[in-house]
N, C-alpha and C. Protein backbone atom coordinates (compact mmCIF):
# COMPACT_ATOMS: atom_id res chain seq x y z
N UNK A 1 5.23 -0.06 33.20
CA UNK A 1 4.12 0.85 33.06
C UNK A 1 4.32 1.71 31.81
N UNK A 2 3.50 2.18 31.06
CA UNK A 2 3.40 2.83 30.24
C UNK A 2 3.70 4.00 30.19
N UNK A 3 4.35 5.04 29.29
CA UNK A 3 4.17 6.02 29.70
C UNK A 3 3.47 7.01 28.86
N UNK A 4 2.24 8.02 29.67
CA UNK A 4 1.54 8.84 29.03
C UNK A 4 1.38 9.38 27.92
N UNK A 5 2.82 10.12 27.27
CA UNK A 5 3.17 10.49 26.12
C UNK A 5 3.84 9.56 25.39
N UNK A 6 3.21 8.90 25.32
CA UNK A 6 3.63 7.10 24.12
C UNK A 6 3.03 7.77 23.27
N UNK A 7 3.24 8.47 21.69
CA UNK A 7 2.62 8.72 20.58
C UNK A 7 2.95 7.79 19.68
N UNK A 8 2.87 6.53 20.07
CA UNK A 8 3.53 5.19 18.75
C UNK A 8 2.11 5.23 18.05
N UNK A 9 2.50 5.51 16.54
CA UNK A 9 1.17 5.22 15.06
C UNK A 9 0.30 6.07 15.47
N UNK A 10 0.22 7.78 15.92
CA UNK A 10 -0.75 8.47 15.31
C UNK A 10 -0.78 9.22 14.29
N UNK A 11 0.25 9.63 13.51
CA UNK A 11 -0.11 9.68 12.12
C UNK A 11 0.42 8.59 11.55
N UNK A 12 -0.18 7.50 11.54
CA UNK A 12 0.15 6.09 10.49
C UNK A 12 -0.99 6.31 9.72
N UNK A 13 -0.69 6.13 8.18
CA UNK A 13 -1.90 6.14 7.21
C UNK A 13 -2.14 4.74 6.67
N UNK A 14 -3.11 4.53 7.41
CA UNK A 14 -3.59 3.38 7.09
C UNK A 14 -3.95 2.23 5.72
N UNK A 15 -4.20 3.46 5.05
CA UNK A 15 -4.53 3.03 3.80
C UNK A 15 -3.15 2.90 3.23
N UNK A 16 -2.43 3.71 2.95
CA UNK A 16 -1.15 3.77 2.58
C UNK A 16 -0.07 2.00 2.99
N UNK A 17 -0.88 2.11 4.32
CA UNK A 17 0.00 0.90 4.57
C UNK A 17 -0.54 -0.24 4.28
N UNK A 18 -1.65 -0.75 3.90
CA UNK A 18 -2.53 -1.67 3.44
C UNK A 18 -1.87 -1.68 1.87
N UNK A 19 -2.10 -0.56 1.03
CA UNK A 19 -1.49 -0.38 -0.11
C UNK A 19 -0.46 -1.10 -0.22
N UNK A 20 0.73 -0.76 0.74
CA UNK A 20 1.96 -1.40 0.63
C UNK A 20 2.04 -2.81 1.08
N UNK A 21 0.93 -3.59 1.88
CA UNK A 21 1.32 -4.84 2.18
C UNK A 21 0.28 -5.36 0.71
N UNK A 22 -0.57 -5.10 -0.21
CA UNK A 22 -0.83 -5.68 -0.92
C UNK A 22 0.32 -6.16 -1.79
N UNK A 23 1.18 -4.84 -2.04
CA UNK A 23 2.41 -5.28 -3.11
C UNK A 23 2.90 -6.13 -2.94
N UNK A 24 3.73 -5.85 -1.09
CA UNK A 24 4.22 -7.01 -0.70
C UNK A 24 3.87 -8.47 -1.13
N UNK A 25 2.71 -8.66 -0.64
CA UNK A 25 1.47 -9.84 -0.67
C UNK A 25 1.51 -10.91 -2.57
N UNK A 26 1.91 -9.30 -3.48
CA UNK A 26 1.98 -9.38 -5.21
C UNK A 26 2.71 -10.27 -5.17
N UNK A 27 4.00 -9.80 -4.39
CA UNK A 27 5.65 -10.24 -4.87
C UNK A 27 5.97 -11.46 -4.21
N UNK A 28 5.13 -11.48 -3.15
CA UNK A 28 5.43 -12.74 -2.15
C UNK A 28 4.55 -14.22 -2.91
N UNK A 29 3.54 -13.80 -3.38
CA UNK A 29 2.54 -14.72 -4.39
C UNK A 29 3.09 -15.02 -6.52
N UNK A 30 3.77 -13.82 -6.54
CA UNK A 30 4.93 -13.94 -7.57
C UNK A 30 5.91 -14.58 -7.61
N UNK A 31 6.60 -15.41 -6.69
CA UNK A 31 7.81 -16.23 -6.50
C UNK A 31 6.80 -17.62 -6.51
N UNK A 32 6.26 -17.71 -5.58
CA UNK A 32 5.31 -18.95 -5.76
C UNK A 32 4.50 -19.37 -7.13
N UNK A 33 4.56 -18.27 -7.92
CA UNK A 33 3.55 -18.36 -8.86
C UNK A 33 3.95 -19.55 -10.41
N UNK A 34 3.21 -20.26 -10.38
CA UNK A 34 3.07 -21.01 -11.78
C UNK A 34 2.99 -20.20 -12.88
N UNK A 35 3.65 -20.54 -13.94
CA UNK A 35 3.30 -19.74 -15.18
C UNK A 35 2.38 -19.87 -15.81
N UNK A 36 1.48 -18.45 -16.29
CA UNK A 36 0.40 -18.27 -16.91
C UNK A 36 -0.73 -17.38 -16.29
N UNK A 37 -1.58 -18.14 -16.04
CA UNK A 37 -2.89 -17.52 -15.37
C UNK A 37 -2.24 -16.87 -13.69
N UNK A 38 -1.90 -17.64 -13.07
CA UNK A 38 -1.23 -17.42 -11.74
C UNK A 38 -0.04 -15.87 -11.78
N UNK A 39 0.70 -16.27 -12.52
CA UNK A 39 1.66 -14.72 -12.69
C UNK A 39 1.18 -13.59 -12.68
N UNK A 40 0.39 -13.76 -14.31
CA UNK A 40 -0.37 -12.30 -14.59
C UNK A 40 -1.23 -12.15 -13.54
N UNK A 41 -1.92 -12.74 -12.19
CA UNK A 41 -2.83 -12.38 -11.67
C UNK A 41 -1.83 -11.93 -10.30
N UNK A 42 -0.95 -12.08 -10.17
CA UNK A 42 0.22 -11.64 -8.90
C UNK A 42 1.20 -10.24 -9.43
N UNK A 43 0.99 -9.88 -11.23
CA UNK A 43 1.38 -9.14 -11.21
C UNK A 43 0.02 -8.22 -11.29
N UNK A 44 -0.80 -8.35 -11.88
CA UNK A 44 -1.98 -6.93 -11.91
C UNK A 44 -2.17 -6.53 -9.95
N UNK A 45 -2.40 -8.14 -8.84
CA UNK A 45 -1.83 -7.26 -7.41
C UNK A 45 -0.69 -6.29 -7.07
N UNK A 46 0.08 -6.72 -7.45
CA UNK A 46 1.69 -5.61 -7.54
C UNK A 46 0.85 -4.57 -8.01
N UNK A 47 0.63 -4.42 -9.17
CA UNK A 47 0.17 -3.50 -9.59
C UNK A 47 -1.00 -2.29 -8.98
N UNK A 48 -1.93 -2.91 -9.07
CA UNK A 48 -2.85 -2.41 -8.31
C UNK A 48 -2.57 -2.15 -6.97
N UNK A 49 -1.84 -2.56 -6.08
CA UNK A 49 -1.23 -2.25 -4.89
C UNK A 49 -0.38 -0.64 -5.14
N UNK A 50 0.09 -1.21 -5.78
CA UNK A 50 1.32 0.17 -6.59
C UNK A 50 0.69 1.92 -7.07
N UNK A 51 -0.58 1.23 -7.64
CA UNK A 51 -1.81 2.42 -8.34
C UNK A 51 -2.27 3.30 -6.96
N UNK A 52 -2.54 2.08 -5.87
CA UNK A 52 -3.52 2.28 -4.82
C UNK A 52 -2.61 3.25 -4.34
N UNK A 53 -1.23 2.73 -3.49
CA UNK A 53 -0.06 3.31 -3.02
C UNK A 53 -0.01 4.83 -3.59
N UNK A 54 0.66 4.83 -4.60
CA UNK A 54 0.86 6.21 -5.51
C UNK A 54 -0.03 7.35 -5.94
N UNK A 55 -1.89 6.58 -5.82
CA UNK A 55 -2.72 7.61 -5.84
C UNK A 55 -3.06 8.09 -4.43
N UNK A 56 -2.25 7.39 -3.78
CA UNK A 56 -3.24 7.91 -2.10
C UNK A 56 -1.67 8.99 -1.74
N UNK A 57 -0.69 8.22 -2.21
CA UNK A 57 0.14 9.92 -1.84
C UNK A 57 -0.05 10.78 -2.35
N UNK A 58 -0.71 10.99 -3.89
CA UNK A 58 -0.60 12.06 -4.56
C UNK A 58 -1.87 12.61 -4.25
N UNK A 59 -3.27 11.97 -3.38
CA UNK A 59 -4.00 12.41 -3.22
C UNK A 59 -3.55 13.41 -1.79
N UNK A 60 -2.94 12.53 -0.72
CA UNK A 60 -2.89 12.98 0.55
C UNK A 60 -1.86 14.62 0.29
N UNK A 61 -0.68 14.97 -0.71
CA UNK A 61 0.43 15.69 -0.51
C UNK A 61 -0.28 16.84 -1.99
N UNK A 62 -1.44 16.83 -2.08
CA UNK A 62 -1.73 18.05 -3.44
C UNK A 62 -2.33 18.80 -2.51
N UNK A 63 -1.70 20.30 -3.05
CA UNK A 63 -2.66 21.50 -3.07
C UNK A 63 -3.68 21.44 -3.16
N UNK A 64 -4.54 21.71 -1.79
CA UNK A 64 -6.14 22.51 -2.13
C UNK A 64 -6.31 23.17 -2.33
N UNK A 65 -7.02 23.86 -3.27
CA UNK A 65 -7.37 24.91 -4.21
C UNK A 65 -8.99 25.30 -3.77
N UNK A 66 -8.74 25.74 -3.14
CA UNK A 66 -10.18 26.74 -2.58
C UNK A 66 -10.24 28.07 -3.01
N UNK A 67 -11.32 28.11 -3.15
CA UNK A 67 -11.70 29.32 -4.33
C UNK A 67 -12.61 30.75 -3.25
């Protein structure tokens, strides 16, 4: 039976973690990858995974500035 106060993943950030399985997803499609067209397109995922990742912490952990 379960118990009541089970708090498993309520603050999980979702996005954050999507972010991070894209990279994953980069690096895992980067070992497989043929050279050329295939690489550069497994590294701009890394990448963009990485952008996504790093702007959503720096969005989630800044000062609000209310006036």
């Amino acid at each position: 039976m379960l118990d009541a106060n089970f708090k498993n993943g309520q603050n999980l950030d979702v996005q954050s973690a999507f972010a991070f399985f894209v990279v994953m997803m980069g690096l895992l499609f980067h070992i497989d990858a043929a050279a050329g067209l295939h690489s550069a397109i497994s590294l701009a995922t890394i990448l963009i995974g990485l952008a996504w990742f790093l702007g959503r912490q720096y969005y989630c952990h800044r000062p609000l500035h209310r006036g």
